[in-house]
Protein backbone atom coordinates (compact mmCIF):
# COMPACT_ATOMS: atom_id res chain seq x y z
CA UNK A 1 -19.29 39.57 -21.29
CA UNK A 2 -17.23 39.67 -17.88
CA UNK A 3 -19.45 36.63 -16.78
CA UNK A 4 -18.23 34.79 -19.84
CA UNK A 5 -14.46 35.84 -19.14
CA UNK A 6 -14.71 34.88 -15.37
CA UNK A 7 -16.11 31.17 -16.29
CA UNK A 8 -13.42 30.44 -18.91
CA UNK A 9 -10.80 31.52 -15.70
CA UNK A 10 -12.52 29.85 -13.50
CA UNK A 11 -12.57 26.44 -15.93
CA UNK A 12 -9.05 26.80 -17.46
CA UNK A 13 -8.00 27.25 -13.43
CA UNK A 14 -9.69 24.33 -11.94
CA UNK A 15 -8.73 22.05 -15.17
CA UNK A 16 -5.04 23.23 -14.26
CA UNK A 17 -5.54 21.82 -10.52
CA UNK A 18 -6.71 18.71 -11.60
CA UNK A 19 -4.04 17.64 -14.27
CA UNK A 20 -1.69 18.79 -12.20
CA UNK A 21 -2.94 16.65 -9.45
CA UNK A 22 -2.53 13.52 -11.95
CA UNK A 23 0.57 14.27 -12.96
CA UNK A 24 2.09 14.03 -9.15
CA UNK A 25 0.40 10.62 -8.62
CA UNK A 26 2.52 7.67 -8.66
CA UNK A 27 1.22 4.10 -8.00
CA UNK A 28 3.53 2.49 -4.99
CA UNK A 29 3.52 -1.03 -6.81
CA UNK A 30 5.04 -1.08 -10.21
CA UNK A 31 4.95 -4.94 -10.51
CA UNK A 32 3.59 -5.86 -14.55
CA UNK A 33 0.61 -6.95 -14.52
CA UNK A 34 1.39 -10.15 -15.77
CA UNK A 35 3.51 -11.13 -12.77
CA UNK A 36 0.77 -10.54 -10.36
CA UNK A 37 -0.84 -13.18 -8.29
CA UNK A 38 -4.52 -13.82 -7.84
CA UNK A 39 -6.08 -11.99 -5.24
CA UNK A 40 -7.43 -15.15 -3.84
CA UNK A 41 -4.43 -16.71 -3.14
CA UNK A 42 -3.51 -13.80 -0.84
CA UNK A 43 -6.95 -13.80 1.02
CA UNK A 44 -5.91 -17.24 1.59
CA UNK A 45 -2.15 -16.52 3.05
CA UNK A 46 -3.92 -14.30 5.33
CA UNK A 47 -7.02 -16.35 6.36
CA UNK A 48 -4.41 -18.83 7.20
CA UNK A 49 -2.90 -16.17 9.33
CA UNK A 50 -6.08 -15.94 10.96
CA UNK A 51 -7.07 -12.84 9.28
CA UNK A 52 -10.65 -12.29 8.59
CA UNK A 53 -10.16 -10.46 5.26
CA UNK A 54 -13.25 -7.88 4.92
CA UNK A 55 -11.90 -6.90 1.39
CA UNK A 56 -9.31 -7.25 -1.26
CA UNK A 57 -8.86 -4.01 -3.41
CA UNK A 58 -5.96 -2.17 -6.01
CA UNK A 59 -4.83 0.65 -5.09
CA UNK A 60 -2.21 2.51 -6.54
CA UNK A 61 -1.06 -0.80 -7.88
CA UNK A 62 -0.87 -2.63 -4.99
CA UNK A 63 -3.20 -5.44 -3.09
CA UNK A 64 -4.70 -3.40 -0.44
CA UNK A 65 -6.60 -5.84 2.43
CA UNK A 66 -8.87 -4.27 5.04
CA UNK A 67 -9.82 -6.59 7.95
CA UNK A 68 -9.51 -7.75 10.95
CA UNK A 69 -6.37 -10.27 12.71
CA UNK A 70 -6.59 -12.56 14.39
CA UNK A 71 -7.00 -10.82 17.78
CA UNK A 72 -9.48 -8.71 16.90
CA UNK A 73 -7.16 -5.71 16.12
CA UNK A 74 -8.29 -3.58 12.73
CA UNK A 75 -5.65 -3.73 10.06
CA UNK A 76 -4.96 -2.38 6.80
CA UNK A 77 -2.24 -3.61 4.67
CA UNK A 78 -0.59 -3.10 1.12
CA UNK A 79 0.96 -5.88 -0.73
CA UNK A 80 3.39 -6.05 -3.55
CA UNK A 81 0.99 -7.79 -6.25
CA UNK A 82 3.85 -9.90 -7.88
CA UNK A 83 5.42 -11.50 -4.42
CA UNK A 84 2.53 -10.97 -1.80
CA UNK A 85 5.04 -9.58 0.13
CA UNK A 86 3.73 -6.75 2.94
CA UNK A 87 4.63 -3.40 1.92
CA UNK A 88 2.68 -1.03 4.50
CA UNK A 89 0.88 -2.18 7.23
CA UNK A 90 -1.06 -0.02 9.57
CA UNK A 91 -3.04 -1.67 12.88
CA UNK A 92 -5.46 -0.21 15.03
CA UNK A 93 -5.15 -2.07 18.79
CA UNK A 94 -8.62 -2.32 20.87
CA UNK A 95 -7.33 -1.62 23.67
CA UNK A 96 -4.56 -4.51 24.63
CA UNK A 97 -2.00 -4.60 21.50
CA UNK A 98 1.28 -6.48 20.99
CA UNK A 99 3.36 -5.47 18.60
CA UNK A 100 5.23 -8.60 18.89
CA UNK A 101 2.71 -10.38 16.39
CA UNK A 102 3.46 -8.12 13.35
CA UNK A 103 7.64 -7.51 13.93
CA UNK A 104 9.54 -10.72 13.75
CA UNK A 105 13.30 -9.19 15.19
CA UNK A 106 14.75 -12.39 15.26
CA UNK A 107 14.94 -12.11 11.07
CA UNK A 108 17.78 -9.60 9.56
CA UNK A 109 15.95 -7.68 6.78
CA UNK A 110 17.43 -8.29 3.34
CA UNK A 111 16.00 -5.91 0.20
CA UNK A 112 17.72 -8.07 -1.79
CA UNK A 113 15.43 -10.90 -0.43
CA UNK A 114 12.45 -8.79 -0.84
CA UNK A 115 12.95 -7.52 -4.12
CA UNK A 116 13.64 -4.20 -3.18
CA UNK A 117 14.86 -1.87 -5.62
CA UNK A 118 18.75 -0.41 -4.48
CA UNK A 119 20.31 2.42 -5.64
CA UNK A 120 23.89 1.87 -7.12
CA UNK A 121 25.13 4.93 -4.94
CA UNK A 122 24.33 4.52 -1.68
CA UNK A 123 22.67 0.71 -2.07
CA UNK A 124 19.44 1.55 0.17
CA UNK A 125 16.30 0.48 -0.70
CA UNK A 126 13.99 3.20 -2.60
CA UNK A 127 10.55 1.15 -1.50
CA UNK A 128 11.16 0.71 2.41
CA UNK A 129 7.92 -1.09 3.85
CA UNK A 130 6.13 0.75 6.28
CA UNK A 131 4.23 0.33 9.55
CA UNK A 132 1.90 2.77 11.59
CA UNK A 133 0.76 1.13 14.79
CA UNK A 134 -2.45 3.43 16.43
């Protein structure tokens, strides 16, 4: 009978964990669905960039591309589905890496240009893109 009692805890506990765990997810990209763009037209952007685009996936709502630049360098990116515009990017140099290929500093960023969502308050942008450079 205690064998019984500890299984129900131990089921009611781990079903607990895992709703719990779905309730704190959020998806990055909220763009409707029916705005999106293909994914092929952003492998092509990129190809054009002289990315070699390993693979296209969605992830938390977003485009996520895994592949390599055009010097070599591993990349991983996450694109707004809607406007193709970068929202994370994350680059792994081998060896010799410029940073001056991915930040443009001549260009003021405006997140009214991007579509960035502002808050009335304080006007900043809630979705600020991201980069991590290994």
């Amino acid at each position: 009978m205690k064998n019984i009692s500890n299984n129900k805890l131990i089921t009611a506990f781990i079903a607990s964990c895992l709703l719990s765990g779905a309730a704190l997810a959020k998806d990055d990209c909220t763009d409707p669905v029916t705005d999106w763009q293909p994914k092929e037209q952003l492998r092509q952007i990129m190809e054009d960039k002289g990315w070699d685009v390993k693979r296209i996936k969605v992830d938390d709502g977003c485009y996520e591309i895994k592949g390599l630049d055009r010097n070599g360098h591993k990349v991983e990116a996450k694109f707004s589905p809607a406007s193709l515009r970068v929202i994370e990017l994350e680059i792994k140099f081998n060896g010799s890496g410029d940073t001056s290929d991915y930040l443009d500093l001549g260009v003021q960023y405006s997140p009214e240009e991007s579509g960035a969502k502002m808050n009335s308050k304080n006007k900043a942008a809630k979705h600020k893109a991201k980069a991590t450079i290994d």
